[in-house]
C-alpha atoms as a PDB file:
ATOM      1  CA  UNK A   1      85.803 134.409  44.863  1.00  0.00           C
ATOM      2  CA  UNK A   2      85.303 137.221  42.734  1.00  0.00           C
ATOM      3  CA  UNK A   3      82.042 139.306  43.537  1.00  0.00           C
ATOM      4  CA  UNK A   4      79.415 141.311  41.544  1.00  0.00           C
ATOM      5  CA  UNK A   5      81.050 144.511  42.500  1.00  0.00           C
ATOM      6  CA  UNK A   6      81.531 146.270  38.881  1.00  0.00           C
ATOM      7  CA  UNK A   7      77.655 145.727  38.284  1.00  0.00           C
ATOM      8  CA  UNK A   8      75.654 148.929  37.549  1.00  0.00           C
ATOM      9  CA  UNK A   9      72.158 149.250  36.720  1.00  0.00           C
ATOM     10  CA  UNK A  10      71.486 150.535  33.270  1.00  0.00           C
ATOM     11  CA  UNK A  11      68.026 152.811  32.939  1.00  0.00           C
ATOM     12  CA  UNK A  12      66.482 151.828  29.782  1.00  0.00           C
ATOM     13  CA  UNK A  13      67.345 153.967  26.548  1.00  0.00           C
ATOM     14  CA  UNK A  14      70.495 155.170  28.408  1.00  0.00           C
ATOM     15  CA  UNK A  15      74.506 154.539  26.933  1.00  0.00           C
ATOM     16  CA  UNK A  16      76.171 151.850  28.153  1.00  0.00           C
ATOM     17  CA  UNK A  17      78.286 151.771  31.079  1.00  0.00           C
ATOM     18  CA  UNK A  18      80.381 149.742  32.621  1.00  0.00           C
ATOM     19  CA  UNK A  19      83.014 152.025  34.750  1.00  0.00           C
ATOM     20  CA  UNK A  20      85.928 151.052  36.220  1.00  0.00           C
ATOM     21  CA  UNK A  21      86.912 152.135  39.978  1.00  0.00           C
ATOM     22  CA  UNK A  22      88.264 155.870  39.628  1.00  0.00           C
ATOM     23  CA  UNK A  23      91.873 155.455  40.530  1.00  0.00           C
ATOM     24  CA  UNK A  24      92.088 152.442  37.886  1.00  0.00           C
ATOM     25  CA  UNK A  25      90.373 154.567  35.677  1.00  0.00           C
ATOM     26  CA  UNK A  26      92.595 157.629  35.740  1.00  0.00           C
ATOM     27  CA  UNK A  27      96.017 155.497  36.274  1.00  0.00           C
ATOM     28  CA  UNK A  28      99.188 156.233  35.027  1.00  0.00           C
ATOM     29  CA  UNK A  29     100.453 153.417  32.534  1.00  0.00           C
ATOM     30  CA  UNK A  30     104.112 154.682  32.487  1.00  0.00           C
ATOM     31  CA  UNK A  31     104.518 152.356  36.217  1.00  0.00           C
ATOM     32  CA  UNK A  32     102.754 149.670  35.008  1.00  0.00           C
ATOM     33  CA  UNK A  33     104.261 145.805  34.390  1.00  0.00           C
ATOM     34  CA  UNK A  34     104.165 143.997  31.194  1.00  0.00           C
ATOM     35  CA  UNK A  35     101.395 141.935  32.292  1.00  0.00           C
ATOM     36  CA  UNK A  36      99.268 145.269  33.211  1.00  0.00           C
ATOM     37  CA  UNK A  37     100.053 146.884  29.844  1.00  0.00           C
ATOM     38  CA  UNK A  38      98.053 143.844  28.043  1.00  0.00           C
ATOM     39  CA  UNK A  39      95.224 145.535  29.049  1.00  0.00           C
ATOM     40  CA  UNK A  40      95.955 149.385  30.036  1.00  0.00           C
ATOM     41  CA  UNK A  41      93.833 150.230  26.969  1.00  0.00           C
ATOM     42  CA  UNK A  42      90.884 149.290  28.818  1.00  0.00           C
ATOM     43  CA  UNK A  43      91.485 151.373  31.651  1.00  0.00           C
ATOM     44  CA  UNK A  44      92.254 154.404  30.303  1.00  0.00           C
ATOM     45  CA  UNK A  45      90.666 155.211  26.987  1.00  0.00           C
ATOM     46  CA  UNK A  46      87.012 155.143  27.791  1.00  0.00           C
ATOM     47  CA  UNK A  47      85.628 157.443  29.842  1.00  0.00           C
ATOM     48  CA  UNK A  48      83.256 157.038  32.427  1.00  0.00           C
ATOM     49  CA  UNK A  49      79.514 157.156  31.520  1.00  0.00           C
ATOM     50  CA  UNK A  50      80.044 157.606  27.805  1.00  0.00           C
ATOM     51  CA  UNK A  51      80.703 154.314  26.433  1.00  0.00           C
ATOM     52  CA  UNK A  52      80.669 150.723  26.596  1.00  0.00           C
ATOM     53  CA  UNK A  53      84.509 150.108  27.767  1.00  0.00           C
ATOM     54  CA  UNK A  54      85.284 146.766  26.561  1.00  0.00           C
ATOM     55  CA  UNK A  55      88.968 145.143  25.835  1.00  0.00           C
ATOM     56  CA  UNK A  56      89.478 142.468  23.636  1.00  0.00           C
ATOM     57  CA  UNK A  57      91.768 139.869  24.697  1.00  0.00           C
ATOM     58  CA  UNK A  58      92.654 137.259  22.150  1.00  0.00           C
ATOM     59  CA  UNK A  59      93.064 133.620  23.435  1.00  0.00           C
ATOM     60  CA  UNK A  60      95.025 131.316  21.719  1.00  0.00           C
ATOM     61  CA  UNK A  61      96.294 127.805  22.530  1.00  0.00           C
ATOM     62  CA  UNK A  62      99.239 126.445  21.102  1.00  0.00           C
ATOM     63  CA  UNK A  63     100.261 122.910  21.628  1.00  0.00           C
ATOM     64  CA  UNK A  64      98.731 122.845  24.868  1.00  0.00           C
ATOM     65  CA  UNK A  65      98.973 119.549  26.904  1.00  0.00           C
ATOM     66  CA  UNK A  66      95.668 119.098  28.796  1.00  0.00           C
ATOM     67  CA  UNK A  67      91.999 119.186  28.527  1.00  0.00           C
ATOM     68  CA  UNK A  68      91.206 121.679  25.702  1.00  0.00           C
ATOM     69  CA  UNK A  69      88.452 119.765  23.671  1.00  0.00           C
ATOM     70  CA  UNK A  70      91.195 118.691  21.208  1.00  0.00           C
ATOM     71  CA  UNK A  71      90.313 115.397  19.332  1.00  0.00           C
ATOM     72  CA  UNK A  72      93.601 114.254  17.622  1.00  0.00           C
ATOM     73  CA  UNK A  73      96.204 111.432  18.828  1.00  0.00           C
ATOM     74  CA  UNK A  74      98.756 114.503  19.450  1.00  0.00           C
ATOM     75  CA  UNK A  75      95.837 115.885  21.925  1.00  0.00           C
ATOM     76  CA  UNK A  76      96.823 112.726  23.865  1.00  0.00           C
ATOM     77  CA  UNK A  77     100.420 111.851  23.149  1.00  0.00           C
ATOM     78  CA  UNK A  78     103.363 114.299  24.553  1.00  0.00           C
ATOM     79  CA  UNK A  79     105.757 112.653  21.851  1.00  0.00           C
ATOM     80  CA  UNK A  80     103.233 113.336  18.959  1.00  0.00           C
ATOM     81  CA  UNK A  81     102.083 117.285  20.381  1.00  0.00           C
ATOM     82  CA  UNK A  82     106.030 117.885  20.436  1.00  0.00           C
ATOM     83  CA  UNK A  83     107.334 115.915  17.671  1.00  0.00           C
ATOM     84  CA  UNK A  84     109.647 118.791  16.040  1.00  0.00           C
ATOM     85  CA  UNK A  85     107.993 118.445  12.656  1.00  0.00           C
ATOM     86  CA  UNK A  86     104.757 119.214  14.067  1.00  0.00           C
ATOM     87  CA  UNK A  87     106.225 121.621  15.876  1.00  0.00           C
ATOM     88  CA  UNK A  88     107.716 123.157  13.190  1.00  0.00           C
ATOM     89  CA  UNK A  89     104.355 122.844  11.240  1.00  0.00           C
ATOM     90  CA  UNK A  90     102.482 124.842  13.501  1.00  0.00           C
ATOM     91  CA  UNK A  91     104.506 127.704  13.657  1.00  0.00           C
ATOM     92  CA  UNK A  92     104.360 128.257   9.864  1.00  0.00           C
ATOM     93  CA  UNK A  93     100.803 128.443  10.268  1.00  0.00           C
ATOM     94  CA  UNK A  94     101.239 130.496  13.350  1.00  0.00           C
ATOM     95  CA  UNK A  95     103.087 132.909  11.120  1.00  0.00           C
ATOM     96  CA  UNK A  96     101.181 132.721   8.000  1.00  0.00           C
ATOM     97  CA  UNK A  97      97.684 132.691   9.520  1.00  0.00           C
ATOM     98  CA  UNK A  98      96.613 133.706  12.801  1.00  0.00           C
ATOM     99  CA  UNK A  99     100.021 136.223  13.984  1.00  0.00           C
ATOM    100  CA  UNK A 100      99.403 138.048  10.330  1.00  0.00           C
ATOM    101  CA  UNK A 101      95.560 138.089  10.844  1.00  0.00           C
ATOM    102  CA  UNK A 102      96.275 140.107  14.069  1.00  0.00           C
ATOM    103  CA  UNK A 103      98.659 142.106  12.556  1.00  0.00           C
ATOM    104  CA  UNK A 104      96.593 143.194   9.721  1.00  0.00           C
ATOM    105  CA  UNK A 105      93.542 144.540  12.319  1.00  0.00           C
ATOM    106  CA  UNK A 106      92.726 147.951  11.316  1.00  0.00           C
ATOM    107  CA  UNK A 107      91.885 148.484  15.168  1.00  0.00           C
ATOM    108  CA  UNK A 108      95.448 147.679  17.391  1.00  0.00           C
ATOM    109  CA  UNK A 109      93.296 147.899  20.515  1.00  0.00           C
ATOM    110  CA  UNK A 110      93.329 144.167  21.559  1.00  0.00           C
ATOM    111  CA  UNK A 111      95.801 141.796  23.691  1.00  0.00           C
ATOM    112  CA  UNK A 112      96.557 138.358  22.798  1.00  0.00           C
ATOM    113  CA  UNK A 113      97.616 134.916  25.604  1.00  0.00           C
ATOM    114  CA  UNK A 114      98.646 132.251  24.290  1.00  0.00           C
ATOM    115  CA  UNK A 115      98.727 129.332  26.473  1.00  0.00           C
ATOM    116  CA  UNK A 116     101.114 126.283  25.481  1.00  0.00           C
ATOM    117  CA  UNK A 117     102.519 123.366  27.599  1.00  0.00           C
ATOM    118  CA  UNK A 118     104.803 123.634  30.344  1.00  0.00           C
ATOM    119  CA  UNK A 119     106.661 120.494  28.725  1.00  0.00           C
ATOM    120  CA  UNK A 120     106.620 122.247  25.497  1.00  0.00           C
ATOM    121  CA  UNK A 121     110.472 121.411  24.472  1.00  0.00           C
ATOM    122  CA  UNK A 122     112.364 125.007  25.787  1.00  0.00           C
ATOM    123  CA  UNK A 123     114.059 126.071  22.218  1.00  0.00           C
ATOM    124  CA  UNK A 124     110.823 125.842  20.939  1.00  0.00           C
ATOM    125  CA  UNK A 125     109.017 127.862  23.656  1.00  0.00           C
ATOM    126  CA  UNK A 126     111.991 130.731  23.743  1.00  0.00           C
ATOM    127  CA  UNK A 127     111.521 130.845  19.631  1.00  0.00           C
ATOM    128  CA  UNK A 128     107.633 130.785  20.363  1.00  0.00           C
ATOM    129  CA  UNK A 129     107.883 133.791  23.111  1.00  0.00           C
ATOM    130  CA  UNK A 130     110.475 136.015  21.396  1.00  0.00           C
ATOM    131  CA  UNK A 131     108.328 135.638  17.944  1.00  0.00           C
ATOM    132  CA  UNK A 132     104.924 136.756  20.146  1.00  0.00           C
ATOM    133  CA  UNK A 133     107.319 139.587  21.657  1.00  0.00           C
ATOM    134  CA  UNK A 134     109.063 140.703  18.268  1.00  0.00           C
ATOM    135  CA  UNK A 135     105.058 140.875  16.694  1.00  0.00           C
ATOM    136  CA  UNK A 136     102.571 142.600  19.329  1.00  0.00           C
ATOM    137  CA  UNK A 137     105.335 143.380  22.152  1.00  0.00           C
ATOM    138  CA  UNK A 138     103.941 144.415  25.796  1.00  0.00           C
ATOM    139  CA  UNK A 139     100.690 143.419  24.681  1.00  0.00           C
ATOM    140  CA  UNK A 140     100.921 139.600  24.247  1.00  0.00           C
ATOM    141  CA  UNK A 141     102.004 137.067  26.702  1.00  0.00           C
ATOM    142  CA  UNK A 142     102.899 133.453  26.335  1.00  0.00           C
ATOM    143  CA  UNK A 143     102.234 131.190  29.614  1.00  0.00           C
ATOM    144  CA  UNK A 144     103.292 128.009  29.983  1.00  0.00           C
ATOM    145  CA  UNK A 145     101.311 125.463  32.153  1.00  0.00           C
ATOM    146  CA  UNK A 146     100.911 121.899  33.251  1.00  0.00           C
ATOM    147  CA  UNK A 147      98.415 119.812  31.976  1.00  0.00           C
ATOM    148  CA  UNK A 148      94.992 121.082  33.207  1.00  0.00           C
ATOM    149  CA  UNK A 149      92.069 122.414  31.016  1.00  0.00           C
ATOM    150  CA  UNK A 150      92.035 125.452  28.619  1.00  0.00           C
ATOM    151  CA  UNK A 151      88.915 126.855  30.790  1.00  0.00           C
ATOM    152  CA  UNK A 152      90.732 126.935  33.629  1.00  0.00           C
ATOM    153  CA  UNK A 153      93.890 128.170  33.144  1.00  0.00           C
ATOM    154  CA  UNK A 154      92.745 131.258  30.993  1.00  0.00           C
ATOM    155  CA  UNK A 155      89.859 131.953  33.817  1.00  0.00           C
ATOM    156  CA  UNK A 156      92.527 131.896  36.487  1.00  0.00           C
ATOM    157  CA  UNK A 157      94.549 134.570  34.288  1.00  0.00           C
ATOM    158  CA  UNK A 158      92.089 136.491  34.145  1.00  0.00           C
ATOM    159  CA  UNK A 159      91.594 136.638  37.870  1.00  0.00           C
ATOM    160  CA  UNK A 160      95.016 137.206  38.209  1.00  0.00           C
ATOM    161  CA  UNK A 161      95.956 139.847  35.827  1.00  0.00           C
ATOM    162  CA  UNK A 162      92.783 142.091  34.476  1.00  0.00           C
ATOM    163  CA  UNK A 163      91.046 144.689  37.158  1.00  0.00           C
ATOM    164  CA  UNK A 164      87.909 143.044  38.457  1.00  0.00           C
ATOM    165  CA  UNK A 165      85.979 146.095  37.111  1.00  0.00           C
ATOM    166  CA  UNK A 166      87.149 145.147  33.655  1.00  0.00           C
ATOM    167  CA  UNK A 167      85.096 144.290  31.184  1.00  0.00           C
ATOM    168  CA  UNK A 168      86.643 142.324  28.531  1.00  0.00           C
ATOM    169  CA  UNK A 169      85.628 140.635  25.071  1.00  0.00           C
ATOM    170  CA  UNK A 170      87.386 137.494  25.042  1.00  0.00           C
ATOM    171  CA  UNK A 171      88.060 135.814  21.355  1.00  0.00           C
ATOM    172  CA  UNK A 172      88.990 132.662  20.685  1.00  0.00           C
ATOM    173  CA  UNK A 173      91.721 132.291  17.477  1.00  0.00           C
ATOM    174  CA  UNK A 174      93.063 128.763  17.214  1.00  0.00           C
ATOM    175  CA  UNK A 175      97.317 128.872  15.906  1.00  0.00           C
ATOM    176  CA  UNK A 176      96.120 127.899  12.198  1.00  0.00           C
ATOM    177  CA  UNK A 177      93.164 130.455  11.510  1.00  0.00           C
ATOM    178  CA  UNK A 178      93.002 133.276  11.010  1.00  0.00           C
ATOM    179  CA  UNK A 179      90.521 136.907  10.856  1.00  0.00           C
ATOM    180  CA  UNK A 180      89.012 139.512   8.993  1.00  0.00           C
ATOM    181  CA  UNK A 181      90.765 142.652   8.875  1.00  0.00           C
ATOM    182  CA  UNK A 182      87.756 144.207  10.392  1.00  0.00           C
ATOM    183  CA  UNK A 183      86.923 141.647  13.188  1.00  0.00           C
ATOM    184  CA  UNK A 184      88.461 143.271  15.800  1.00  0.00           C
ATOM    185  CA  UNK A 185      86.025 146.623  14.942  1.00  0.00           C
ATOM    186  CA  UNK A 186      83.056 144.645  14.514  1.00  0.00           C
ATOM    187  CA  UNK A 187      83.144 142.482  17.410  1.00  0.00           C
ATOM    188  CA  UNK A 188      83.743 145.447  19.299  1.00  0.00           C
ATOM    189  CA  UNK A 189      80.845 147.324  17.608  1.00  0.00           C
ATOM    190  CA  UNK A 190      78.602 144.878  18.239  1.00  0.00           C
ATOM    191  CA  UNK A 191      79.224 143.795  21.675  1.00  0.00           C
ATOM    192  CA  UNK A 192      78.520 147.379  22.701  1.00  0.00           C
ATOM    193  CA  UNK A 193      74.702 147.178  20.182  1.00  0.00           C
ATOM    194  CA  UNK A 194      73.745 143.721  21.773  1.00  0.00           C
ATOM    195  CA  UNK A 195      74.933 144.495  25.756  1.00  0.00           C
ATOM    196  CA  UNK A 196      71.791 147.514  25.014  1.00  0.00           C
ATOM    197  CA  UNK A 197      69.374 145.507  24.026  1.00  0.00           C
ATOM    198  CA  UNK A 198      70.160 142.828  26.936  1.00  0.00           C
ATOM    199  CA  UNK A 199      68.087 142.487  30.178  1.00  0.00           C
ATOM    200  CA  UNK A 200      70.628 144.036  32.914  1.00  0.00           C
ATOM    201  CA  UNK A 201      70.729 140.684  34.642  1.00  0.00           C
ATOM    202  CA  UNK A 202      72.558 139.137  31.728  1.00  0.00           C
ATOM    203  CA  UNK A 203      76.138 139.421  32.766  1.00  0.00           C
ATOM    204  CA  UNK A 204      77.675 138.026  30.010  1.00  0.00           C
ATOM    205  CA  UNK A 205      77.099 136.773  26.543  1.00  0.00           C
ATOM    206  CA  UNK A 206      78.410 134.893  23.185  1.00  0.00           C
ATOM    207  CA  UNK A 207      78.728 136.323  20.169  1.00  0.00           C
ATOM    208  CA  UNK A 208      79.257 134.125  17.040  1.00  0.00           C
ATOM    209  CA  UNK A 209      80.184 135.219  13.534  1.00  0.00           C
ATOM    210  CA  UNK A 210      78.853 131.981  11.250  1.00  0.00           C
ATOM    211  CA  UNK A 211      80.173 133.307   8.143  1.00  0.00           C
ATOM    212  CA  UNK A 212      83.919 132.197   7.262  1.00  0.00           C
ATOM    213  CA  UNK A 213      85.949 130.196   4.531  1.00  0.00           C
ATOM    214  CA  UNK A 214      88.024 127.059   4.909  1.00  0.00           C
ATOM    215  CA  UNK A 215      91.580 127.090   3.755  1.00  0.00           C
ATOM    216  CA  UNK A 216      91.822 123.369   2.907  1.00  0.00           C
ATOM    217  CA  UNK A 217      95.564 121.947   2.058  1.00  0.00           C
ATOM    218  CA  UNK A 218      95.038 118.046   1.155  1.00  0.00           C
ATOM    219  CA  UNK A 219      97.746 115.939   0.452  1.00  0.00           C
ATOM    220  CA  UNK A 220     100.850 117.529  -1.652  1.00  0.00           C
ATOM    221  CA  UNK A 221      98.704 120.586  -2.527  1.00  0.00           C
ATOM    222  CA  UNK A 222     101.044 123.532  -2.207  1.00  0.00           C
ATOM    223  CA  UNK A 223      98.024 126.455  -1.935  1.00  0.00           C
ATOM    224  CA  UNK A 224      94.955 125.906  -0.142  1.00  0.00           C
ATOM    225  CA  UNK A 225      91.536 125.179  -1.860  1.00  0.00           C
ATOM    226  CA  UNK A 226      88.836 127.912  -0.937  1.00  0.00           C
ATOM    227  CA  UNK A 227      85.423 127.164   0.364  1.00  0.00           C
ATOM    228  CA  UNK A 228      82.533 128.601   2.151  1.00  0.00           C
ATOM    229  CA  UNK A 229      81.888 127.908   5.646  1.00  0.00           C
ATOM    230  CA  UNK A 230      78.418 128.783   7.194  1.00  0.00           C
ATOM    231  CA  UNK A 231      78.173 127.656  10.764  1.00  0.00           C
ATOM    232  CA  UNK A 232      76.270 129.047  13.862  1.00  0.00           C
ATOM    233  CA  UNK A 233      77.961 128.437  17.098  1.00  0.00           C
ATOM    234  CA  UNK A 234      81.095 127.802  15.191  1.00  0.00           C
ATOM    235  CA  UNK A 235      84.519 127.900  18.032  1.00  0.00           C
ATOM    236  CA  UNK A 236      85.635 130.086  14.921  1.00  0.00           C
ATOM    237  CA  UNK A 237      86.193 133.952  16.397  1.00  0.00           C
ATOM    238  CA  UNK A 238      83.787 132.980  19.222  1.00  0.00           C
ATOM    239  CA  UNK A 239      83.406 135.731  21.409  1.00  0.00           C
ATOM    240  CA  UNK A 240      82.554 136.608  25.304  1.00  0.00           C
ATOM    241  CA  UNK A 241      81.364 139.454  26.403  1.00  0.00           C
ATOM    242  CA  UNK A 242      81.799 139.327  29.900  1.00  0.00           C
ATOM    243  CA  UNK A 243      83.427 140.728  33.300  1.00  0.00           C
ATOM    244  CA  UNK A 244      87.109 139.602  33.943  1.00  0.00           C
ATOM    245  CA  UNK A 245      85.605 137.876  36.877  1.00  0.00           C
ATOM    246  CA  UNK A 246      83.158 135.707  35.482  1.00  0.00           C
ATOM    247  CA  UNK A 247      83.924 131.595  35.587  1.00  0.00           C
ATOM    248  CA  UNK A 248      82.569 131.305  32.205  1.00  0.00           C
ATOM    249  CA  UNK A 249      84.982 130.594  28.859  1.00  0.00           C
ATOM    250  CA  UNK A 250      84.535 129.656  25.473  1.00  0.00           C
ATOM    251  CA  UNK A 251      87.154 126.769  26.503  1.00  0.00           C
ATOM    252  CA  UNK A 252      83.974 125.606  28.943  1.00  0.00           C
ATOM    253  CA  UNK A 253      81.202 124.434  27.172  1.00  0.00           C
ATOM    254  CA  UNK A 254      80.748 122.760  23.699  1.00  0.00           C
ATOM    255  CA  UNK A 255      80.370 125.579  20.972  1.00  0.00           C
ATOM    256  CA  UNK A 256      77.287 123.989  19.515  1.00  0.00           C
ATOM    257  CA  UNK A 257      75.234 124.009  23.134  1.00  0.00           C
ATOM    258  CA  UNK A 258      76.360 127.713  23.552  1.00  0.00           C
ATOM    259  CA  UNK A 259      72.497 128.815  22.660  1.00  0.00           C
ATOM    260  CA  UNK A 260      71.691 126.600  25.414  1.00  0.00           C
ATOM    261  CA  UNK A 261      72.707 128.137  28.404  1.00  0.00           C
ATOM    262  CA  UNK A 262      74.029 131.192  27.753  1.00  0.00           C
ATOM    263  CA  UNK A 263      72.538 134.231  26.206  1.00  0.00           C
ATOM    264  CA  UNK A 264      74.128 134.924  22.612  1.00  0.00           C
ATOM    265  CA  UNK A 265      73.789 136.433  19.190  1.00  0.00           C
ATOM    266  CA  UNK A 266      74.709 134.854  15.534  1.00  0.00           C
ATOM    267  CA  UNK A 267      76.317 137.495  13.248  1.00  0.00           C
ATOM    268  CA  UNK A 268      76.457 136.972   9.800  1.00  0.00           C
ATOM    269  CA  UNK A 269      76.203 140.195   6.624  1.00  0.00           C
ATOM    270  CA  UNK A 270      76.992 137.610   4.057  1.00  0.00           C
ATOM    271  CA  UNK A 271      80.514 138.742   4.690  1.00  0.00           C
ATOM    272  CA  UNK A 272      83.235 136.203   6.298  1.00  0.00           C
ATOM    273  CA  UNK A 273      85.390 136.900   9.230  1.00  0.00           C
ATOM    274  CA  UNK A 274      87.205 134.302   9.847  1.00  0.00           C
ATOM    275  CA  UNK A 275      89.617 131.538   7.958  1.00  0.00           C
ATOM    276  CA  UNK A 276      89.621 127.565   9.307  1.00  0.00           C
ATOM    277  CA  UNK A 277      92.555 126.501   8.270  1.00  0.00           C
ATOM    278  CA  UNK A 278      91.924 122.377   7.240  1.00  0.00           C
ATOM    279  CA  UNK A 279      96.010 120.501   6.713  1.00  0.00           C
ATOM    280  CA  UNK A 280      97.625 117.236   7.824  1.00  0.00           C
ATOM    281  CA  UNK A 281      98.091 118.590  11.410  1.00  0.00           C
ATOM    282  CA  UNK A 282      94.402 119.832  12.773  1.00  0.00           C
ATOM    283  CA  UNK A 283      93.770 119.315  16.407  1.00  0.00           C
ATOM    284  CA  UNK A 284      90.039 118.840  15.701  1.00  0.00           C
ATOM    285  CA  UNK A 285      87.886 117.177  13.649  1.00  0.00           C
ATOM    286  CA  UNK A 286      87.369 119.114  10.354  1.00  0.00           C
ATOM    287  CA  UNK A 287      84.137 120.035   8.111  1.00  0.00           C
ATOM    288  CA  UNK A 288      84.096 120.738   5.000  1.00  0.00           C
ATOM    289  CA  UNK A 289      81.882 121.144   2.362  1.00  0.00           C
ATOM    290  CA  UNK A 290      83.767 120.771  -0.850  1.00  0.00           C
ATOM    291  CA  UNK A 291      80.107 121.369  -2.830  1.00  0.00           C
ATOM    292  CA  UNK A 292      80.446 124.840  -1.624  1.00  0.00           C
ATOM    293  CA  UNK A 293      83.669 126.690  -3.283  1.00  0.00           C
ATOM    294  CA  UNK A 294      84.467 130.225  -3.294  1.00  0.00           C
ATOM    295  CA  UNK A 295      83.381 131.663  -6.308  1.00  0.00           C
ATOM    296  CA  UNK A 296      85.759 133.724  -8.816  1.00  0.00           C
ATOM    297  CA  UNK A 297      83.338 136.605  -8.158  1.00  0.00           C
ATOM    298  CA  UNK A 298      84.527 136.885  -4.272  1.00  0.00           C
ATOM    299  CA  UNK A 299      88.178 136.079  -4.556  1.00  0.00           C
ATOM    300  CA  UNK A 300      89.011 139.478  -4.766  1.00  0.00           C
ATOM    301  CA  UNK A 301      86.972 140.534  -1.479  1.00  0.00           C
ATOM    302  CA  UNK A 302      88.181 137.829  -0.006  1.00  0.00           C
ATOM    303  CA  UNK A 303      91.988 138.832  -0.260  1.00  0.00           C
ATOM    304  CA  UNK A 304      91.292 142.396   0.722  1.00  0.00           C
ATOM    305  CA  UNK A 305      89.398 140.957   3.899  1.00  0.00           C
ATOM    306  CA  UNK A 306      92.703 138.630   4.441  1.00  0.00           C
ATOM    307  CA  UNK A 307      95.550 140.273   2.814  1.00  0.00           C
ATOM    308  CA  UNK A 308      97.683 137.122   4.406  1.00  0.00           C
ATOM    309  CA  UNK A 309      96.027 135.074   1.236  1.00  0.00           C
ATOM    310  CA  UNK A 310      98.660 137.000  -0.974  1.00  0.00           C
ATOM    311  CA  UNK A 311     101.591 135.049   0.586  1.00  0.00           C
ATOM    312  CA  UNK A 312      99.555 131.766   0.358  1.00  0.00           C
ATOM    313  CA  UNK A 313      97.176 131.557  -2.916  1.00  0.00           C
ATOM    314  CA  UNK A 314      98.464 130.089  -5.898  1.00  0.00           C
ATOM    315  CA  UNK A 315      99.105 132.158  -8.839  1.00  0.00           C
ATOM    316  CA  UNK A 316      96.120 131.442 -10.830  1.00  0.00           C
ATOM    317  CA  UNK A 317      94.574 132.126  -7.609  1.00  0.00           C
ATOM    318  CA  UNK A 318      95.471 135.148  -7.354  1.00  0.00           C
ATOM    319  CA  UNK A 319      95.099 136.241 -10.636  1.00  0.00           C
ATOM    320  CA  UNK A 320      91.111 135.751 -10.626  1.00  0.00           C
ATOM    321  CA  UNK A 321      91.689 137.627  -7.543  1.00  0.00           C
ATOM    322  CA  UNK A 322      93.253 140.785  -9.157  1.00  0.00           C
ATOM    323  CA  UNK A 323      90.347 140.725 -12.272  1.00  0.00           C
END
């Protein structure tokens, strides 16, 4: 069981720091696998005693066979989660959403897992892994597992691959949604402001950014239909703050009950960060409220916060965009 050895008291007023061991710290990357290169950022470019050295690590699930707090038939149906259509489905939005939101980050310094079924049909898994591999390389990994629960398997990897001094910020990003070009900078930003003003025995918290828009495709619609989405506690870019060893995950605990039992912090500067993506194949229950539309006024902020949107608006779309 992993122990509270990377634990250092903070003096009040002082900058945060969470050091790693010093031979981690100071380790050549040139030796290291493809497994330690997802997060060799986070041993080496922080120095000791200066900053608050945390790693984002981006995890995704993509049709996943197991307990993930999925609510759809293909949640409980292998012939439904790996119908080919569906398949097929998802990786479009794979492409057009979430992989292009990660490529547009204006900070690189993040590593993405995706974990899928162990059953998932192997063409589709080699496409799946040599698409993750031709987009973010050495740091993104694709593992495969039998049917368990979401918590679990991306704890374990955790334990398995990250230093136990590590201190990560792990992000949950659905296949079909999408961020901000600037989440990846924020989050990062503001983990290091709230882990100050936390009492040192808080070992980990959530951080939530409310503010996003739904991408909503109904029935023969071509281009989505854009509307606000205001939610606290939304699984939307939910974020952990935590060390690599901790048993906690988003994947562990209902979204809405994070408040509860965990210490956390709402972002929102009237900005979104995040795109829920709302089509024919969602894996969970969708809200939206169609009373709440994104004005003409903020189409053109929106694109430049998602340039992704280009590929996907509509013309006329676009155009109110561009004015």
């Amino acid at each position: 069981m992993k122990g509270h050895s990377g634990w250092v008291p903070i003096p009040t007023g002082s900058i945060i720091a969470w050091p790693f061991s010093h031979d981690v710290h100071h380790r050549d990357v040139s030796d290291l696998t493809p497994k330690d290169r997802l997060c060799h950022d986070a041993r080496t470019t922080f120095p000791t005693g200066q900053v608050f050295p945390v790693f984002p690590i981006v995890q995704m699930r993509y049709s996943f066979f197991g307990q993930s707090g999925w609510r759809s038939d293909a949640s409980q149906q292998k012939e439904i989660l790996f119908a080919s259509d569906r398949l097929e489905h998802r990786f479009r939005f794979l492409q057009q959403f979430a992989m292009q939101s990660l490529l547009d980050q204006e900070d690189q310094d993040f590593g993405l897992v995706i974990l899928t079924s162990q059953d998932l049909p192997r063409p589709h898994l080699m496409k799946l892994k040599e698409y993750v591999g031709d987009m973010l390389g050495d740091r993104a990994e694709v593992i495969p597992r039998k049917p368990s629960s979401a918590h679990r398997q991306f704890v374990r990897y955790n334990w398995a691959n990250l230093p136990e001094e590590a201190r990560v910020i792990q992000i949950v990003l659905d296949d079909d949604d999408a961020l901000s070009t600037d989440y990846m900078g924020r989050i990062k930003s503001e983990a290091r402001a709230i882990r100050e003003r936390m009492p040192e025995s808080v070992e980990h918290f959530f951080i939530s950014m409310s503010r996003g828009v739904s991408a909503v495709y109904r029935t023969g619609d071509t281009h989505p239909r854009m509307y606000r989405r205001e939610v606290p506690y939304t699984n939307l870019g939910l974020a952990l703050v935590s060390p690599a060893w901790t048993r906690t995950s988003a994947f562990g605990i209902a979204h809405k009950k994070v408040a509860r039992t965990h210490a956390s912090f709402v972002y929102n500067d009237l900005r979104p960060y995040y795109i829920r993506c709302v089509h024919g194949a969602n894996d969970s229950r969708a809200m939206v409220d169609e009373k709440s539309p994104v004005p003409d006024e903020e189409m053109g902020m929106l694109v430049q916060r998602f340039p992704l949107l280009r590929q996907v608006l509509g013309p006329d779309q676009l155009q109110i965009a561009a004015q």
